[in-house]
Each structure stands twice: as structure tokens, then as C-alpha cells.
C-alpha atoms as a PDB file:
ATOM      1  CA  UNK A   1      34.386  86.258  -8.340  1.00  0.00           C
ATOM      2  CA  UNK A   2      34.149  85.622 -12.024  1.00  0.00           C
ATOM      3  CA  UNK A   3      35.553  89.231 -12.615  1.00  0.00           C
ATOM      4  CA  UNK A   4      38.507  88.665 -10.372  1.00  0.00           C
ATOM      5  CA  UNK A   5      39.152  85.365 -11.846  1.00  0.00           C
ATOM      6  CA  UNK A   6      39.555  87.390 -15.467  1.00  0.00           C
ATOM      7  CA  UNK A   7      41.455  89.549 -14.827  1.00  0.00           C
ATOM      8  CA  UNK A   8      43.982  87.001 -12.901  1.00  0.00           C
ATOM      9  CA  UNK A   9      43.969  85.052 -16.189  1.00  0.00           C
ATOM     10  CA  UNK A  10      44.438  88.296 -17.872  1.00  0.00           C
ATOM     11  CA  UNK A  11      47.411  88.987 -16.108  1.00  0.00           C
ATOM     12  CA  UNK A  12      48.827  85.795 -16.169  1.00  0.00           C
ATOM     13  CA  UNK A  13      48.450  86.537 -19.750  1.00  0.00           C
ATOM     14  CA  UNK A  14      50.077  89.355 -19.592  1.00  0.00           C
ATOM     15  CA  UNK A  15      53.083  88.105 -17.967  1.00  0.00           C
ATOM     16  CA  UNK A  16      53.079  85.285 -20.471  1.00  0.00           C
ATOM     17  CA  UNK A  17      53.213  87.116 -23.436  1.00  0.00           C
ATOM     18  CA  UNK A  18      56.022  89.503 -21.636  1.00  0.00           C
ATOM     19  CA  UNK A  19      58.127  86.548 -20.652  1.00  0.00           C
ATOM     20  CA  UNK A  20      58.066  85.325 -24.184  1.00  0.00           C
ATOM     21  CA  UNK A  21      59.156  88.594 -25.665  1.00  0.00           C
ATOM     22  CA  UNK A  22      61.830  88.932 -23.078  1.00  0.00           C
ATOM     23  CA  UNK A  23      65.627  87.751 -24.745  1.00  0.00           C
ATOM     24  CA  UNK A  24      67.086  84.532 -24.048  1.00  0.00           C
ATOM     25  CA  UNK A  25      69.698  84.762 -21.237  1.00  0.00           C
ATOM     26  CA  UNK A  26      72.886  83.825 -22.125  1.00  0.00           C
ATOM     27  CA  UNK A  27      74.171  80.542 -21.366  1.00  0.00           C
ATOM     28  CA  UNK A  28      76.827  80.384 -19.323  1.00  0.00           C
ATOM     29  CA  UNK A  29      80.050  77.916 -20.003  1.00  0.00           C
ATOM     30  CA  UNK A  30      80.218  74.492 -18.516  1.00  0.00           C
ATOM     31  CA  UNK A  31      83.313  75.392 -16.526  1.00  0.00           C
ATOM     32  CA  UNK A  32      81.979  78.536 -15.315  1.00  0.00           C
ATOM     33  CA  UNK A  33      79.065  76.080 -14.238  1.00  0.00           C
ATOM     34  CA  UNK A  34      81.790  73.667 -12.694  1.00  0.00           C
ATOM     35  CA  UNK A  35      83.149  76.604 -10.756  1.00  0.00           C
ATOM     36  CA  UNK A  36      80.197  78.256  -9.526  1.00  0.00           C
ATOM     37  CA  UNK A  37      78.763  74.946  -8.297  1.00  0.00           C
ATOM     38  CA  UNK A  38      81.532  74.642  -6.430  1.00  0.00           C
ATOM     39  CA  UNK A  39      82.137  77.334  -4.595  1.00  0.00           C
ATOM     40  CA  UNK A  40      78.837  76.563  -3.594  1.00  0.00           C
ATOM     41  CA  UNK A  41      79.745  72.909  -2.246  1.00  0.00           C
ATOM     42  CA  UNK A  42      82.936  74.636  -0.168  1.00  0.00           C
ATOM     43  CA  UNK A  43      80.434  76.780   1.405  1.00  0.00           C
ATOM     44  CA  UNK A  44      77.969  74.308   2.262  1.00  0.00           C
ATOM     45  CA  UNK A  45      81.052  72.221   3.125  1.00  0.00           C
ATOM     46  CA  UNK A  46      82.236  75.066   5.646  1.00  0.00           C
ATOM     47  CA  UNK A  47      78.554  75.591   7.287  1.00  0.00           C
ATOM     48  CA  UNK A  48      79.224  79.103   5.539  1.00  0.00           C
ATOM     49  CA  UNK A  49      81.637  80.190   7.417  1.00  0.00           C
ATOM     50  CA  UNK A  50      83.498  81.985   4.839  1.00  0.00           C
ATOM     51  CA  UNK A  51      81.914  83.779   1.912  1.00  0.00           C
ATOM     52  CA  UNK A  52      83.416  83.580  -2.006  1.00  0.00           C
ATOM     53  CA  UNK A  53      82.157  86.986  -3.470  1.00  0.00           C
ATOM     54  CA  UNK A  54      82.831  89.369  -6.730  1.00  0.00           C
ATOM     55  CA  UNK A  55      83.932  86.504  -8.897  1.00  0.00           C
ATOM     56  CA  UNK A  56      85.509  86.759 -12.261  1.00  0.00           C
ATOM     57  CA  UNK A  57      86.237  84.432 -15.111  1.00  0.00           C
ATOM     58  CA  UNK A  58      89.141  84.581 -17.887  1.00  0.00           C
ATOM     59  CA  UNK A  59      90.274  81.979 -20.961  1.00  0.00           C
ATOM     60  CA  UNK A  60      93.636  83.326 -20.679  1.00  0.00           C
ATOM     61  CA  UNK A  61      96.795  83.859 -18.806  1.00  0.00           C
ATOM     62  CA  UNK A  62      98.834  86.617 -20.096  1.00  0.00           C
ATOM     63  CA  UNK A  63      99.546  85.649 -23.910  1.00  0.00           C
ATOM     64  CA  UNK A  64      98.542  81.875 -23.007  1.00  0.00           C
ATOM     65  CA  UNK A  65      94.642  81.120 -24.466  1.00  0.00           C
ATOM     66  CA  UNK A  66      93.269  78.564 -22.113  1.00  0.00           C
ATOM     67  CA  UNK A  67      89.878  76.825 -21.887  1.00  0.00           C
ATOM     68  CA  UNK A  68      87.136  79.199 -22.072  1.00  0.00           C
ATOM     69  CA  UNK A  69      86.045  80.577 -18.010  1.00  0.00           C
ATOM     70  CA  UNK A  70      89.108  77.838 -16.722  1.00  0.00           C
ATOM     71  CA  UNK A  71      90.111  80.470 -14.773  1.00  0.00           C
ATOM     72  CA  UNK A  72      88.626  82.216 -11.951  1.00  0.00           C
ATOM     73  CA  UNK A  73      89.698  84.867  -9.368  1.00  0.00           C
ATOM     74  CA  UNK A  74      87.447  85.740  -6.611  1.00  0.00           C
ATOM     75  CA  UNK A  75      87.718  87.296  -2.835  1.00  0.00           C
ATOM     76  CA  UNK A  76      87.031  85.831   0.806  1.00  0.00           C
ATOM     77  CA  UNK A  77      84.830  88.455   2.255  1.00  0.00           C
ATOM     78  CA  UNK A  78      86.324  87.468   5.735  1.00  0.00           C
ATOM     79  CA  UNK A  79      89.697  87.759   4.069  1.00  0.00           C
ATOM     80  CA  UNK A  80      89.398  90.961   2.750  1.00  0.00           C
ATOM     81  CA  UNK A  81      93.602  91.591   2.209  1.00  0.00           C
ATOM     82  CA  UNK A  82      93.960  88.396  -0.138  1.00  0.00           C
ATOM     83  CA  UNK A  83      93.071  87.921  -4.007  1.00  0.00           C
ATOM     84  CA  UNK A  84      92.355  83.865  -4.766  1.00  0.00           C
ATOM     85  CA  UNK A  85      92.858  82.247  -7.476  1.00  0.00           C
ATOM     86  CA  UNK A  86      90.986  79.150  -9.057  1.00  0.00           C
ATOM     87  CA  UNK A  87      92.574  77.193 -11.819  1.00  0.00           C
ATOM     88  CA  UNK A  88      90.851  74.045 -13.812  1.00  0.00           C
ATOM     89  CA  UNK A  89      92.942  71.789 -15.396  1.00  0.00           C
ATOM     90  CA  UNK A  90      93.143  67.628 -16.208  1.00  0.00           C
ATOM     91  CA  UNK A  91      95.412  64.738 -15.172  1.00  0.00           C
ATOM     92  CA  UNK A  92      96.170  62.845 -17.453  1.00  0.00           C
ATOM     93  CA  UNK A  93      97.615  59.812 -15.469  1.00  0.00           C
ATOM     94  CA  UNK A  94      94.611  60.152 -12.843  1.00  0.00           C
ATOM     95  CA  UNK A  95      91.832  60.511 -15.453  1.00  0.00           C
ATOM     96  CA  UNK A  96      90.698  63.623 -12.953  1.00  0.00           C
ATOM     97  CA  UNK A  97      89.341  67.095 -13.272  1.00  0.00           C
ATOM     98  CA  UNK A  98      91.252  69.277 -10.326  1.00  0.00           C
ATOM     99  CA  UNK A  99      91.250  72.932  -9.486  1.00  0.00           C
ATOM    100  CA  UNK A 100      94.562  74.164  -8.105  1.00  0.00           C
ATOM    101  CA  UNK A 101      93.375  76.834  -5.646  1.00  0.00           C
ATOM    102  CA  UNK A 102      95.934  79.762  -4.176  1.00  0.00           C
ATOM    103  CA  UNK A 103      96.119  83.154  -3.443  1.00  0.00           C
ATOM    104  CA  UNK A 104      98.359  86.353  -3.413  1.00  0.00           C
ATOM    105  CA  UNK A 105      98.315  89.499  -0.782  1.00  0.00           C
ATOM    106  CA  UNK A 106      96.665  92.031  -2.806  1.00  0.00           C
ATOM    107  CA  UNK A 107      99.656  94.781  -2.363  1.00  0.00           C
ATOM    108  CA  UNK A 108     101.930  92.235  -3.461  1.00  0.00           C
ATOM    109  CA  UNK A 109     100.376  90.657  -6.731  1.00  0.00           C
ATOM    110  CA  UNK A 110     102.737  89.103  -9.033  1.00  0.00           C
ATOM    111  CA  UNK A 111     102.359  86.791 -12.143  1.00  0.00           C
ATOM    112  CA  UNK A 112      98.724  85.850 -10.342  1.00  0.00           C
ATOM    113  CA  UNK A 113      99.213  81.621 -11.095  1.00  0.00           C
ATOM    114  CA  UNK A 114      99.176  78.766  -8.957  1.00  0.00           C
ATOM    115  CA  UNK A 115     103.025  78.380  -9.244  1.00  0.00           C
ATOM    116  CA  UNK A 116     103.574  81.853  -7.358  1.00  0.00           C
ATOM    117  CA  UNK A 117     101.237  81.340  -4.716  1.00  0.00           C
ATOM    118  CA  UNK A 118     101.062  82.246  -1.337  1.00  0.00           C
ATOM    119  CA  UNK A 119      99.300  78.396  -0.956  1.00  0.00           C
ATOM    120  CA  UNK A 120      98.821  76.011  -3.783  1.00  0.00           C
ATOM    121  CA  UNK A 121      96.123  73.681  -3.007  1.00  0.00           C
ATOM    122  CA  UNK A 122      94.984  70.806  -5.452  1.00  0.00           C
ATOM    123  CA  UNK A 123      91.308  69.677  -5.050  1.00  0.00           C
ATOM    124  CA  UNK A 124      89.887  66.811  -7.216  1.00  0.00           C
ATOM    125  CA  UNK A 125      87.045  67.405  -8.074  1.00  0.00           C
ATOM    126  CA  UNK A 126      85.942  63.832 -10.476  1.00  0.00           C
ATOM    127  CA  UNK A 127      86.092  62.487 -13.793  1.00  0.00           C
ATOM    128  CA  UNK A 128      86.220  63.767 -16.800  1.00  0.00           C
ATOM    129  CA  UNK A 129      83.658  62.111 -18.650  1.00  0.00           C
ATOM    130  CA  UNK A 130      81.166  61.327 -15.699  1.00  0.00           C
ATOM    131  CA  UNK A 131      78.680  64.208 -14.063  1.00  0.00           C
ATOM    132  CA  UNK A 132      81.136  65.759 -11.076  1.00  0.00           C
ATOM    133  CA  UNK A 133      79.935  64.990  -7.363  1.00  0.00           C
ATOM    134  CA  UNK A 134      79.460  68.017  -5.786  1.00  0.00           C
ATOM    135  CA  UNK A 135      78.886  66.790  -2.235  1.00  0.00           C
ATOM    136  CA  UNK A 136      81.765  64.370  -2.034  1.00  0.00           C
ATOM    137  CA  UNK A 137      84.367  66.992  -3.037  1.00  0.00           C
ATOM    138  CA  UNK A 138      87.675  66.815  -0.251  1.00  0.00           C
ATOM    139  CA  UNK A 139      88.102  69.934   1.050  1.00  0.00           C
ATOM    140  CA  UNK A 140      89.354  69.133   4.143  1.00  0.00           C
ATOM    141  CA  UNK A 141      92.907  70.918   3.142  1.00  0.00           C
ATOM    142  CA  UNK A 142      91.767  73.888   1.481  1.00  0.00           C
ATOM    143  CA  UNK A 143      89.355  74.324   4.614  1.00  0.00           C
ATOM    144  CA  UNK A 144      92.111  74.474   6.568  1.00  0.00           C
ATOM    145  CA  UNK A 145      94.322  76.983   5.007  1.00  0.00           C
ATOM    146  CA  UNK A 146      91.890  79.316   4.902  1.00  0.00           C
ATOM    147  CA  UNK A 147      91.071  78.886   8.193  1.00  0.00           C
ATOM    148  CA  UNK A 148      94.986  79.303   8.941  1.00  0.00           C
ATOM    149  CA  UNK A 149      95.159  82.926   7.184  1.00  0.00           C
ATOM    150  CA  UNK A 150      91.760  84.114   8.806  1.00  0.00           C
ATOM    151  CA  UNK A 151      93.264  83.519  12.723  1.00  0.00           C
ATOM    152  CA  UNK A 152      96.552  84.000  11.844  1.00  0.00           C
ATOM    153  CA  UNK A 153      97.358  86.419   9.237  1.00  0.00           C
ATOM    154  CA  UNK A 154     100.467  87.519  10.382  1.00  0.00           C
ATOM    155  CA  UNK A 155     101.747  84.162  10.366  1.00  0.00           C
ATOM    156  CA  UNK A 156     100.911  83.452   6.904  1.00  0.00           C
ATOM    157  CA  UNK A 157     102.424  86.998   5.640  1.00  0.00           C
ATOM    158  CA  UNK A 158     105.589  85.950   7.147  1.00  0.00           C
ATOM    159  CA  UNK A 159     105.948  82.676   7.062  1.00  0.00           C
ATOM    160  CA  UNK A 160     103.094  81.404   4.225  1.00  0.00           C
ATOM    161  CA  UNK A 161     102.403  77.876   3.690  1.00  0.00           C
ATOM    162  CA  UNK A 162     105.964  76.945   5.455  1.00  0.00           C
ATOM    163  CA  UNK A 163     105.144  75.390   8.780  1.00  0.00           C
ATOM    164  CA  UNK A 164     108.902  75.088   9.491  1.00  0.00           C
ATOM    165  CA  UNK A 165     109.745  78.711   9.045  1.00  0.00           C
ATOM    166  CA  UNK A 166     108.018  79.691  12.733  1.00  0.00           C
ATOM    167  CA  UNK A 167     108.142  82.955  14.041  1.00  0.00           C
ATOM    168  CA  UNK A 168     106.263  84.199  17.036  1.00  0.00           C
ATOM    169  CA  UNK A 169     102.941  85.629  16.136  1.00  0.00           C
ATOM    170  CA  UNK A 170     103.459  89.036  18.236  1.00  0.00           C
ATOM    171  CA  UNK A 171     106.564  89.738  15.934  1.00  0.00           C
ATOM    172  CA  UNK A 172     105.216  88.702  13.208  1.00  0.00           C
ATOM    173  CA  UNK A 173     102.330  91.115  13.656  1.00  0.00           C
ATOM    174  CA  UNK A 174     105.588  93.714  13.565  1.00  0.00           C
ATOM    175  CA  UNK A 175     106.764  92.742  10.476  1.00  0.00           C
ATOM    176  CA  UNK A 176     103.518  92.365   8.462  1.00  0.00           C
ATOM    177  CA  UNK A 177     102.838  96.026   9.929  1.00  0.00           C
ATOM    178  CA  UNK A 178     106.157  97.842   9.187  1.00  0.00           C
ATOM    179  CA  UNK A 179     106.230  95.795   5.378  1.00  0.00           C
ATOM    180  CA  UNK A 180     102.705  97.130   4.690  1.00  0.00           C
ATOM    181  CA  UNK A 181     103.147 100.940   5.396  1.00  0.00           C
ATOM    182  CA  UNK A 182     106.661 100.757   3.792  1.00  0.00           C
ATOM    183  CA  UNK A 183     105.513  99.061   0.747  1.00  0.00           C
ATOM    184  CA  UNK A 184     102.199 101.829   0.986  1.00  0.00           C
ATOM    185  CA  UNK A 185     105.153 104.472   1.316  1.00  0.00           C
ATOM    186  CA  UNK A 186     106.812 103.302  -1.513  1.00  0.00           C
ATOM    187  CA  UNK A 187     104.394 102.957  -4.025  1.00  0.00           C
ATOM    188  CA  UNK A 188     102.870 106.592  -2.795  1.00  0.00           C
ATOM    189  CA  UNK A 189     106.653 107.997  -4.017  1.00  0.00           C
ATOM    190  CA  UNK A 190     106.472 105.687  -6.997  1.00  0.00           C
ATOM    191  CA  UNK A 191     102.809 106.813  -8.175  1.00  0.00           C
ATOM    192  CA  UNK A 192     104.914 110.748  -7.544  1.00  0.00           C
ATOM    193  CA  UNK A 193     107.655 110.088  -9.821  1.00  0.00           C
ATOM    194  CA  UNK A 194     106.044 108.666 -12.545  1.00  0.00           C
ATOM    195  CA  UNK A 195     104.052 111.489 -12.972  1.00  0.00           C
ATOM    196  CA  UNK A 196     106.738 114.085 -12.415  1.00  0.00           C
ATOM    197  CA  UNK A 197     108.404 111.980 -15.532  1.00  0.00           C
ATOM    198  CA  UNK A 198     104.998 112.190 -17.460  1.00  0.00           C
ATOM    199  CA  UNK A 199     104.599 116.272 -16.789  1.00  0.00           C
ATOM    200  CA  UNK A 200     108.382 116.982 -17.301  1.00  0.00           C
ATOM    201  CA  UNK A 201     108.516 115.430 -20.733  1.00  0.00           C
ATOM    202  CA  UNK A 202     105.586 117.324 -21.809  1.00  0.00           C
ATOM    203  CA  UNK A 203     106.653 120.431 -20.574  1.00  0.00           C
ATOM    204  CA  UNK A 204     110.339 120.116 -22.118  1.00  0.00           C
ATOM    205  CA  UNK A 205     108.500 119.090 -25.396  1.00  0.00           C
ATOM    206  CA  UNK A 206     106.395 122.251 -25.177  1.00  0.00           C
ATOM    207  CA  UNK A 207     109.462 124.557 -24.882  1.00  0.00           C
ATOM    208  CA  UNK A 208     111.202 122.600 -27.169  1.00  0.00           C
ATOM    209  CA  UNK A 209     114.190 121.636 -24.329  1.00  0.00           C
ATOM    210  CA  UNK A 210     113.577 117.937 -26.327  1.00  0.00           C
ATOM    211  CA  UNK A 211     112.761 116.852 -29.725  1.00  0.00           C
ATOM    212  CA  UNK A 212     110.486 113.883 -29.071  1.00  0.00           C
ATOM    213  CA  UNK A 213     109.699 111.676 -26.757  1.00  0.00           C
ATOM    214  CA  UNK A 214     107.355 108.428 -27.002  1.00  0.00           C
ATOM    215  CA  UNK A 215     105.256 107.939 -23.387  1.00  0.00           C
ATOM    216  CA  UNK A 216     104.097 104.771 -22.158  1.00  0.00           C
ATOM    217  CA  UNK A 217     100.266 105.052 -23.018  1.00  0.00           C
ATOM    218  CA  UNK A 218      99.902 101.442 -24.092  1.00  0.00           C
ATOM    219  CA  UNK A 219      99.904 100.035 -20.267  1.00  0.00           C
ATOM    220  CA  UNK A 220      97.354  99.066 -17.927  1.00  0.00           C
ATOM    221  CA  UNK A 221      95.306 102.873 -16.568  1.00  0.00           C
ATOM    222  CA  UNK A 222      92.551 104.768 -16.822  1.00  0.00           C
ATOM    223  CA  UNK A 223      93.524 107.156 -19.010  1.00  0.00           C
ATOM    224  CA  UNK A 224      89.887 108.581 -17.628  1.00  0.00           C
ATOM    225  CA  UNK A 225      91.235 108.917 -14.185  1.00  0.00           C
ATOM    226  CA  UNK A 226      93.669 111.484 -12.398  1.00  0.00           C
ATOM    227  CA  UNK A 227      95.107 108.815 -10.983  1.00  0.00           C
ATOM    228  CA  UNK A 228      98.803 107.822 -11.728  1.00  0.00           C
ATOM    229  CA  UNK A 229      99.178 104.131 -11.626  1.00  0.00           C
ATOM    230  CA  UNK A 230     102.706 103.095 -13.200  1.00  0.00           C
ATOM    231  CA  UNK A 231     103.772  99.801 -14.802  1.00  0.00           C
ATOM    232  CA  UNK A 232     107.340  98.346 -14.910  1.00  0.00           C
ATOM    233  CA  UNK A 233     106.702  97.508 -18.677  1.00  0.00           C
ATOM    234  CA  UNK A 234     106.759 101.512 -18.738  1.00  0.00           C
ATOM    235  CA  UNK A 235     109.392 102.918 -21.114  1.00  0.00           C
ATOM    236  CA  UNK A 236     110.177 106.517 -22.422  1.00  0.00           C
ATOM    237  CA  UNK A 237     112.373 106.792 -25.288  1.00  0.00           C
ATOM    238  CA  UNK A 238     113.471 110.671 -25.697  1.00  0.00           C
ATOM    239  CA  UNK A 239     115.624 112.345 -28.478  1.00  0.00           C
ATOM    240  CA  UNK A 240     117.036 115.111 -27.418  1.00  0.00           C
ATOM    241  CA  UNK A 241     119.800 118.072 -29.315  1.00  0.00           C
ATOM    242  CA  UNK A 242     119.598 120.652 -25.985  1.00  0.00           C
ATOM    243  CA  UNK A 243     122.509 120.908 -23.446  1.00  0.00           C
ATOM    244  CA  UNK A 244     119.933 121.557 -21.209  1.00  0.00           C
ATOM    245  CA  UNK A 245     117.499 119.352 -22.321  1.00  0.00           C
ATOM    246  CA  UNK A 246     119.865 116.396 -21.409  1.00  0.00           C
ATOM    247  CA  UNK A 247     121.197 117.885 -17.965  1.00  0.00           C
ATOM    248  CA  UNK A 248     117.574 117.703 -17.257  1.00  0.00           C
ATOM    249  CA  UNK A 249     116.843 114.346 -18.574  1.00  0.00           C
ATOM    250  CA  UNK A 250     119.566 113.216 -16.637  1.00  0.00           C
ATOM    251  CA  UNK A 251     118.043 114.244 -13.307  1.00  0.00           C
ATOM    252  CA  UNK A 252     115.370 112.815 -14.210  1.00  0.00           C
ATOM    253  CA  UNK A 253     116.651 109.459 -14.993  1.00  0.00           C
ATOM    254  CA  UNK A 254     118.315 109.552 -11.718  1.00  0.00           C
ATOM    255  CA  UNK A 255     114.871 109.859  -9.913  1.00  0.00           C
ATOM    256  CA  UNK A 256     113.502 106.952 -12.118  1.00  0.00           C
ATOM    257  CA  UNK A 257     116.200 104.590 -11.267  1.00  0.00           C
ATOM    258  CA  UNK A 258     115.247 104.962  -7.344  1.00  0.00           C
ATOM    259  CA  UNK A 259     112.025 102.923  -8.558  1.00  0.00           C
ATOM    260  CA  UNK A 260     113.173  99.840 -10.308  1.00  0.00           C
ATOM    261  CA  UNK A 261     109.185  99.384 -10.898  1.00  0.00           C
ATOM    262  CA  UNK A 262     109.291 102.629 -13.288  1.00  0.00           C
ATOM    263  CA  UNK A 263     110.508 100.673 -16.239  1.00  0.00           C
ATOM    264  CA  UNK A 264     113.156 102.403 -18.298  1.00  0.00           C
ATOM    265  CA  UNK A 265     113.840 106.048 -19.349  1.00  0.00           C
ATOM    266  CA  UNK A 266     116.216 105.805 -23.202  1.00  0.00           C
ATOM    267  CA  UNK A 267     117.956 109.241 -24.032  1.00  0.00           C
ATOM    268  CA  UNK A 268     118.753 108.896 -27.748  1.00  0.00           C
ATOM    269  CA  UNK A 269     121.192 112.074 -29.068  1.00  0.00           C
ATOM    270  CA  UNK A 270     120.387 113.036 -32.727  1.00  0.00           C
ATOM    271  CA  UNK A 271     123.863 113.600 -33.661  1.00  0.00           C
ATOM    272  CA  UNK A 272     124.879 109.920 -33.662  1.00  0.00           C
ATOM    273  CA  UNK A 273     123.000 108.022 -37.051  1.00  0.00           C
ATOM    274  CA  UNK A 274     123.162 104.960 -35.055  1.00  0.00           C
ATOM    275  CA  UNK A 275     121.234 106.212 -32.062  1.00  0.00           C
ATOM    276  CA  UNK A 276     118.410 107.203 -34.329  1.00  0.00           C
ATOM    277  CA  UNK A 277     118.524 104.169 -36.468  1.00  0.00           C
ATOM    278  CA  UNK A 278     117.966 101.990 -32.976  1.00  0.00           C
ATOM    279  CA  UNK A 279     115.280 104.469 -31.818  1.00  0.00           C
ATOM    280  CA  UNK A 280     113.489 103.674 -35.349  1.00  0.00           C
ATOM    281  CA  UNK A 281     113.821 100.175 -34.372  1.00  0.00           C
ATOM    282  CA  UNK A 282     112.821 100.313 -31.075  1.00  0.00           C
ATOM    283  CA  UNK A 283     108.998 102.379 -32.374  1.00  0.00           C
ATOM    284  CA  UNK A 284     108.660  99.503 -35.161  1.00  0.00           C
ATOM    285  CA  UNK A 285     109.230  97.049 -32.095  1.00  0.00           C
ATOM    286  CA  UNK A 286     106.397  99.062 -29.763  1.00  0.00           C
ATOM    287  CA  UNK A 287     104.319  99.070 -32.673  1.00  0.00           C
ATOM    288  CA  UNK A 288     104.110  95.645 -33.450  1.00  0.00           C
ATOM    289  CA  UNK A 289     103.629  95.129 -29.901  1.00  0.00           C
ATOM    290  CA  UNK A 290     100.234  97.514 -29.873  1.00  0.00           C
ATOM    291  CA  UNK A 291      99.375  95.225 -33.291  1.00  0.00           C
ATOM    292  CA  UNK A 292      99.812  92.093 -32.127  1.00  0.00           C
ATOM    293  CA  UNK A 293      98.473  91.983 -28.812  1.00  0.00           C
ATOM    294  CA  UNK A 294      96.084  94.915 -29.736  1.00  0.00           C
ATOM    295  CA  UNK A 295      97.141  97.038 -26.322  1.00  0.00           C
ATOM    296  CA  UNK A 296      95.473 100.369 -25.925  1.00  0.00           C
END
């Protein structure tokens, strides 16, 4: 007994000593701490009937800094079609912290902020200067969306948060249905074109059909990946002295303007000062772009 009980201490030791060597986890922000508690209260509040999962923080929108983890995008794993949205923010006339809640259909994502929402739903959530009461958080209306867009998804596709803009649920089944595989359609051609555009430049610059030609490698891709994922800030600035060379550009620009999502394709001729003078221009202005907001 006296043997077991020494090597238990041992161990505890052990695990002591192991414990203490271990680093310091990192503490984690007070509004990620706000958040995460409570998405835990709208759980609890729900009896769990809907679960918040692959959460992720951010202290800015676009070129806006905000509050450090103020914002927070996560994912209904009953609602798997939808991306939510969580901002925190402060009235100043209520003395309140809120969180503006919303979402976006995940095919149709666009400036992701409470103001182009699907919903927008503003919970209060307490004081600023007192501790926040979890358990007395109203959710009563964000409850109730959500339970809106998991029976009737359809509905909400077509219609939203609108209760006045009624269609019957059969048709809109239809038209969620027929927008979905034509907006899959489209961006399948899209993803095509853009990297006919990409290959065709290349190609024309290896047989020298064009001069030069500046591609859009500053945008949001895996440059890692075969896939081909275009962006509408895309934009392809060519010079070009071949007959040829331009006939060809010019089909091509006529593909590019089927997808208004391509961004822009600019043909610049070298015989005309003024054309290269803007095209200078134009790489000072994409370069202070890459500088500034330090875009890879």
C-alpha cells in the first residue's frame, strides 16, 4: 500500500511539474468571451435545438478596423445553406451593449453586414459597464426567425424577412430550385471563362501575339489550388502592337463581358503615347493598392 501510495504521489508529481512547464494559453478577448457565452445562452435558451458551430472572429470589415473579435460569423448546423453573422456594437442613447444578428444564403454572399441581410435582428444584451446577464437575454425574436428559415426555407429565399410579400410555399420551392441550379450554372461558365482569359493571355504572351499583360494575382485564391475562383475586382490590362493579337483580344473581351462578375479586360495600343502614359498610371495605381492594403 505504501508503494502504491508513492508512486501516485510520484505521478501526481509528475503531472505537476509537466503542467507547470506547459505554455500559458492564450487569453482570449472579452468580446470573443461576450460572444461565445452567448451563443451558449441561445442554445440553452432553445433547449438545443439548433447548434452554432465553426465560429470565426474578425476586428475588421473590409478597410473599416473595428473592436478587436466584434465580429463574428458562424453556421447553424441545422441550417446548413446560410452563413450568420454576429455584430457587437453600443447605444449610445440606451446605455446598451446589442448584437445585430443576420445572415446571407451562402451562394449569394454580398458585402456580409447587418445592413444587407437576409434578417437583421437586434438583441440587447446589458450594460456597458455592469457584468452582462446571460440568462435574461430576449431571444424570443431571433428564436423565431430561425425557426422560420429551418421549416420554411423556401419561403425565406423568396420572400425573406417580408411577411407581406407571400407566395405559396409549393412555388416557392420552384423558384428557390430553378435560382439555385441557374446561379450553380452560371458561376460553373464563369469559373470557365476566367480561366480561358488567364491561359489565353499567357499563351499570346508566349508567342509574342501581345506585348504585356498585367493578371489579376492580387485577389482572393489559392494560388495552391487548380481551382479557378474569379473576383469582380479582377482586371487585365494588355498592350498589344499585333493585328492579330487584338482580333483575338477582342473575342475575348466579348466572352468576358457575358460575366459582369469577371471584372474588366483594358486593351492599351502602343502606338498612341497617351494610352501608355494611362497604362503607367493605372500599374502605379495597382501598386499602391498591393502597398497599402498589403494584398497578395
Amino acid at each position: 500500500m505504501l508503494k502504491g501510495n508513492s508512486k501516485e504521489q510520484e505521478s501526481l508529481q509528475e503531472m505537476a511539474e509537466a503542467s507547470q512547464a506547459m505554455p500559458a494559453a492564450h487569453p482570449i478577448s472579452k468580446n470573443k468571451e461576450i460572444f461565445l457565452k452567448v451563443c451558449q445562452s441561445f442554445e440553452n435558451f432553445i433547449d438545443n435545438k439548433f447548434h452554432i458551430i465553426k465560429r470565426k472572429f474578425y476586428d475588421s470589415y473590409f478597410i473599416f478596423d473595428m473592436e478587436e473579435d466584434s465580429i463574428m460569423h458562424f453556421e447553424i448546423a441545422e441550417i446548413p445553406n446560410y452563413l450568420f453573422g454576429a455584430w457587437l456594437g453600443y447605444d449610445k442613447e440606451k446605455d446598451k451593449i446589442y448584437i445585430d444578428f443576420f445572415c446571407q444564403h451562402k451562394l449569394y454572399i454580398d458585402k456580409f453586414k447587418p445592413s444587407r441581410g437576409d434578417f437583421n435582428i437586434r438583441v440587447y444584451i446589458g450594460k456597458k459597464d455592469r457584468d452582462v446577464e446571460y440568462k435574461n437575454i430576449y431571444f424570443y425574436e431571433l428564436e423565431n426567425m430561425i425557426n422560420f428559415i429551418y421549416k420554411y426555407e423556401a419561403l425565406f429565399f423568396c420572400c425573406g424577412d417580408d411577411i407581406t410579400n407571400y407566395i405559396p410555399e409549393w412555388k416557392a420551392k420552384i423558384k428557390m430550385f430553378n435560382t439555385i441550379m441557374n446561379t450553380k450554372r452560371y458561376n460553373r461558365n464563369k469559373r470557365k471563362t476566367f480561366k480561358t482569359i488567364c491561359l489565353t493571355l499567357k499563351k499570346l504572351k508566349k508567342q509574342g501575339y501581345i506585348d504585356y499583360y498585367y493578371m489579376p494575382d492580387y485577389c482572393n485564391r489559392d494560388k495552391n489550388s487548380d481551382e479557378w475562383e474569379p473576383h469582380c475586382n479582377d482586371r487585365w490590362i494588355v498592350l498589344t502592337l499585333d493585328k492579330k493579337g487584338k482580333r483575338i483580344l477582342k473575342k475575348l473581351k466579348s466572352l468576358k463581358n457575358k460575366h459582369l462578375a469577371l471584372g474588366n479586360l483594358v486593351i492599351y495600343d502602343n502606338n498612341y503615347p497617351e494610352d501608355i502614359e494611362k497604362y503607367k498610371d493605372y500599374v502605379k495605381y495597382i501598386q499602391d493598392i498591393k502597398s497599402n492594403f498589403q494584398l497578395d
